[in-house]
C-alpha atoms as a PDB file:
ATOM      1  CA  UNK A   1     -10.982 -10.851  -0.851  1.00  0.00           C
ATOM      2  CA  UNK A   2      -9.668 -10.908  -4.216  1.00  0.00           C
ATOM      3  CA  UNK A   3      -8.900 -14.939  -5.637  1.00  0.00           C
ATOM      4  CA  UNK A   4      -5.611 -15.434  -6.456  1.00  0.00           C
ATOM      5  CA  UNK A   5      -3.459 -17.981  -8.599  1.00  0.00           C
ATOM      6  CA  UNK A   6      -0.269 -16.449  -7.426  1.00  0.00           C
ATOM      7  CA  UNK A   7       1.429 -19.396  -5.281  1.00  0.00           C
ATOM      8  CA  UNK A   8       1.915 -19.568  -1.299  1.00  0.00           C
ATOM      9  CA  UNK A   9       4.523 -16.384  -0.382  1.00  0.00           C
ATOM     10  CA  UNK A  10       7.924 -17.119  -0.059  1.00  0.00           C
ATOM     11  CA  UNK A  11       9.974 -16.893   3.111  1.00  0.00           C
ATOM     12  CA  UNK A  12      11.120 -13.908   1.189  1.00  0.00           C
ATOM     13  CA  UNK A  13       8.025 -12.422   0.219  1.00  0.00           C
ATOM     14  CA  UNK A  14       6.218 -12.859   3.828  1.00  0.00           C
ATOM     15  CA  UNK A  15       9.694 -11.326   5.270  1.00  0.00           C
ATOM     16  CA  UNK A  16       8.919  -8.338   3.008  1.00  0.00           C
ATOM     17  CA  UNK A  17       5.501  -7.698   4.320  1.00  0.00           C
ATOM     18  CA  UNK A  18       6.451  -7.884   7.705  1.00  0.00           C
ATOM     19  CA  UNK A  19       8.071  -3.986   7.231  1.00  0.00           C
ATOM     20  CA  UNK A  20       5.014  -3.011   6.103  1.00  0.00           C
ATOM     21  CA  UNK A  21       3.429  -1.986   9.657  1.00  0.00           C
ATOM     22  CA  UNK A  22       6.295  -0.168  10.718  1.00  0.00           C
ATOM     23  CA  UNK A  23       5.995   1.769   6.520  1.00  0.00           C
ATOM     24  CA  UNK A  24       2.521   2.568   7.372  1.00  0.00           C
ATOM     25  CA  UNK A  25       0.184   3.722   4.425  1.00  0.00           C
ATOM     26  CA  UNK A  26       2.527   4.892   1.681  1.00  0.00           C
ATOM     27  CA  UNK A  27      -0.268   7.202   0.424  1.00  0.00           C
ATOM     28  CA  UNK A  28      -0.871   8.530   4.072  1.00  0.00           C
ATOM     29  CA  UNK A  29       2.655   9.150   4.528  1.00  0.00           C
ATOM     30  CA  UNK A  30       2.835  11.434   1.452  1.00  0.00           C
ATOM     31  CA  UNK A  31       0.036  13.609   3.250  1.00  0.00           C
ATOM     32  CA  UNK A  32       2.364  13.655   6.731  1.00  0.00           C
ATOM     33  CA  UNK A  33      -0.026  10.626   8.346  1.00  0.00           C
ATOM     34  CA  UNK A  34       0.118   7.571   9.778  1.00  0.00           C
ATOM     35  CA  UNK A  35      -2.348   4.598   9.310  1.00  0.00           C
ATOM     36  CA  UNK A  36      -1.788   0.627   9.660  1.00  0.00           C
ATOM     37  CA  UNK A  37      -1.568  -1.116   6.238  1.00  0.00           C
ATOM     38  CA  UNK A  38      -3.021  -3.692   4.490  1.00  0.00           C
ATOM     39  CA  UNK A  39      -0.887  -5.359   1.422  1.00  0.00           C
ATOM     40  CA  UNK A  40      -1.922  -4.136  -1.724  1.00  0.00           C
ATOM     41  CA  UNK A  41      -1.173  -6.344  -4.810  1.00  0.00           C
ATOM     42  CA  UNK A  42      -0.246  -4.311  -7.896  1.00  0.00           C
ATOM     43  CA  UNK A  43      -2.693  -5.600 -10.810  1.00  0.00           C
ATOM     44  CA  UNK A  44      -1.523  -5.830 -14.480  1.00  0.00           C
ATOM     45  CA  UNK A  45      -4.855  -5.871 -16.202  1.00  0.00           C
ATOM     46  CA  UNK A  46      -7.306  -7.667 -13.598  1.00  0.00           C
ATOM     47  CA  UNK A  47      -4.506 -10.319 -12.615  1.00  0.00           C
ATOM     48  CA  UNK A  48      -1.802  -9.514  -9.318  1.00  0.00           C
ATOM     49  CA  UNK A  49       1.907  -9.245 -10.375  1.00  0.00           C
ATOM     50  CA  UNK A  50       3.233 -11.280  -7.716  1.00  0.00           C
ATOM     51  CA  UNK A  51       3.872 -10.909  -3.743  1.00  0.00           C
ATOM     52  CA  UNK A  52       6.875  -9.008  -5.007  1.00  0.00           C
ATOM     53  CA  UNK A  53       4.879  -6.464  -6.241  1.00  0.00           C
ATOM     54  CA  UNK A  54       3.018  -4.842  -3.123  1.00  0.00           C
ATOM     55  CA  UNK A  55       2.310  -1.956  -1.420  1.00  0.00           C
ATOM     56  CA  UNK A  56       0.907  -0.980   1.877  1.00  0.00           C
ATOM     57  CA  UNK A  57      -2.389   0.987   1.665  1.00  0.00           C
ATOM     58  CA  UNK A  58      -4.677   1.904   4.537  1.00  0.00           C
ATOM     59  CA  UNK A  59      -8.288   0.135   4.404  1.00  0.00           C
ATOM     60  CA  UNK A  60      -9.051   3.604   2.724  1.00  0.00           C
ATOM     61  CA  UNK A  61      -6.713   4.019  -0.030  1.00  0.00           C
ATOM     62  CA  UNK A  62      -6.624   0.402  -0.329  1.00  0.00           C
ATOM     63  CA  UNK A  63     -10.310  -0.690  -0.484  1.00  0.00           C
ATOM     64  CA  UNK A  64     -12.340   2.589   0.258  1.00  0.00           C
ATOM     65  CA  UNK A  65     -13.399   1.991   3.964  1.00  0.00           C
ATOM     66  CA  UNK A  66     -13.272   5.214   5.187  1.00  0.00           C
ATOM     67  CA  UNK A  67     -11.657   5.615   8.778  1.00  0.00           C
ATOM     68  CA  UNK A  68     -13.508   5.609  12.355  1.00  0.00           C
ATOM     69  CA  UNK A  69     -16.977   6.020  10.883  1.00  0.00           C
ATOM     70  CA  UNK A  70     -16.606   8.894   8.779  1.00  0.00           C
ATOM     71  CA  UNK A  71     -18.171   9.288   5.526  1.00  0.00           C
ATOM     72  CA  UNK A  72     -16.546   8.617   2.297  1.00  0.00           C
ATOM     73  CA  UNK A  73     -16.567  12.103   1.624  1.00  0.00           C
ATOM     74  CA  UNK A  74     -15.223  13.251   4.324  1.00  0.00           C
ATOM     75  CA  UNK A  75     -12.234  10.526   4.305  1.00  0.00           C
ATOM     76  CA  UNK A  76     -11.663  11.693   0.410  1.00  0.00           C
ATOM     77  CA  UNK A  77     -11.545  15.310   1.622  1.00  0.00           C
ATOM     78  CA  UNK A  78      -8.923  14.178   4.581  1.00  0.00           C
ATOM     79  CA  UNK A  79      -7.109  11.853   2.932  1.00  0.00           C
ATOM     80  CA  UNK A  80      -7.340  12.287  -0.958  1.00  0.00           C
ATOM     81  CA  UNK A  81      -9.060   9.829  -2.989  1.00  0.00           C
ATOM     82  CA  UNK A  82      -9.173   5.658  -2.579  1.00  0.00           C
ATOM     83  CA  UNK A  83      -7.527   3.387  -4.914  1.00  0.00           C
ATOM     84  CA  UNK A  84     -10.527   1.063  -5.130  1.00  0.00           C
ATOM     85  CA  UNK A  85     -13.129   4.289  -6.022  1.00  0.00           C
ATOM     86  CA  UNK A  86     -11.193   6.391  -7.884  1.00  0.00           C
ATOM     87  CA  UNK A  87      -8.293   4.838  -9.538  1.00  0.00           C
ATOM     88  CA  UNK A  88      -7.211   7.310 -12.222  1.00  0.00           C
ATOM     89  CA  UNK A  89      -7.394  10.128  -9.392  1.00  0.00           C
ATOM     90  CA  UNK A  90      -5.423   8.064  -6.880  1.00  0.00           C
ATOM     91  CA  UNK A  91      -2.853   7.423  -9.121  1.00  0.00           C
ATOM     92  CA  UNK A  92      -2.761  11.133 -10.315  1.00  0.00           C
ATOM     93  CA  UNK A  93      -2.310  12.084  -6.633  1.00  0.00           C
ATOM     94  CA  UNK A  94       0.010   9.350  -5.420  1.00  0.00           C
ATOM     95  CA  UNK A  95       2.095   8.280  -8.530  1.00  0.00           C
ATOM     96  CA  UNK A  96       1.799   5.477 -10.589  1.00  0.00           C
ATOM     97  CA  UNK A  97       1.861   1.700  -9.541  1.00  0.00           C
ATOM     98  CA  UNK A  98       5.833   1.707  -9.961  1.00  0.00           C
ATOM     99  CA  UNK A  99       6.765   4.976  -8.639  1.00  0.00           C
ATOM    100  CA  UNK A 100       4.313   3.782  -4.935  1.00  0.00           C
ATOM    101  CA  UNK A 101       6.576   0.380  -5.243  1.00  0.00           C
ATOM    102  CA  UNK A 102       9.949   2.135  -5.570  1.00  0.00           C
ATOM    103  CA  UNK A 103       8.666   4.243  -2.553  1.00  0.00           C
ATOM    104  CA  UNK A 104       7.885   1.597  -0.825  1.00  0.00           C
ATOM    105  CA  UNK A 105      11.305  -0.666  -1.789  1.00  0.00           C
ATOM    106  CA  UNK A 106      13.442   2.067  -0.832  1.00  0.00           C
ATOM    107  CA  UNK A 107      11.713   2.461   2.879  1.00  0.00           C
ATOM    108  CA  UNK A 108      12.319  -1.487   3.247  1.00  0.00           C
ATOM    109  CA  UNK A 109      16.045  -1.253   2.288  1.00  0.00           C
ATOM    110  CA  UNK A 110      16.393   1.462   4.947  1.00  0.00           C
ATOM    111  CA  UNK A 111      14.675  -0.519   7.752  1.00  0.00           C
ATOM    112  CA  UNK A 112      16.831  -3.227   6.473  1.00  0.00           C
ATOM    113  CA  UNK A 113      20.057  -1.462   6.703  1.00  0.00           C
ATOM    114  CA  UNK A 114      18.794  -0.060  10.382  1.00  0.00           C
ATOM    115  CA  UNK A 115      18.082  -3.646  11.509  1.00  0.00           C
ATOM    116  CA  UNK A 116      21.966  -5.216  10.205  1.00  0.00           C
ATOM    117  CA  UNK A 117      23.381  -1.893  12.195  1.00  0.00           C
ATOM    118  CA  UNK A 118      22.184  -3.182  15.460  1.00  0.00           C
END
């Protein structure tokens, strides 16, 4: 795990993660799948934005564990290429840092808005 000098997440911040399960992968969901997250802390240069700034990424587009055994070759064939092997190509596949957080903003406002309707 990465070392961080970000501060403790904010009520806020932890409130925002907590969608992220029900998101899924945002890579995944571009390819019509469905995989559990982990939080993925956008990077400017080797240090994390904030807690603001994260994504949800599978343990294979996130840290380039492939899925149920398989090889990484066969996950990269499946599921396009990891974040943490193949940066330039996962960003050329799945948009750039601030296009995957818009994505990922806009699917939090809607849960949002569906959890104030009930």
């Amino acid at each position: 795990m990465m070392s961080s000098s970000l501060k403790a997440p904010t009520k806020a911040e932890r409130e925002r993660w907590s969608y992220f399960p029900t998101i899924g992968c945002i890579a995944c969901r571009r390819l019509g799948h469905f995989s559990l997250p982990q939080t993925h802390h956008q990077l400017s240069g080797s240090r994390r934005i904030g807690h603001a700034a994260t994504v949800p990424l599978c343990p294979w587009h996130h840290v380039g564990e492939p899925p149920n055994g398989s090889t990484e070759r066969h996950a990269a064939i499946l599921f396009g290429p990891s974040l943490a092997k193949q940066s330039k190509r996962f960003r050329d596949v799945f948009g750039s840092d601030e296009a995957m957080l818009a994505e990922t903003n806009r699917h939090i406002e809607a849960l949002r808005s569906q959890r104030v309707g009930r």
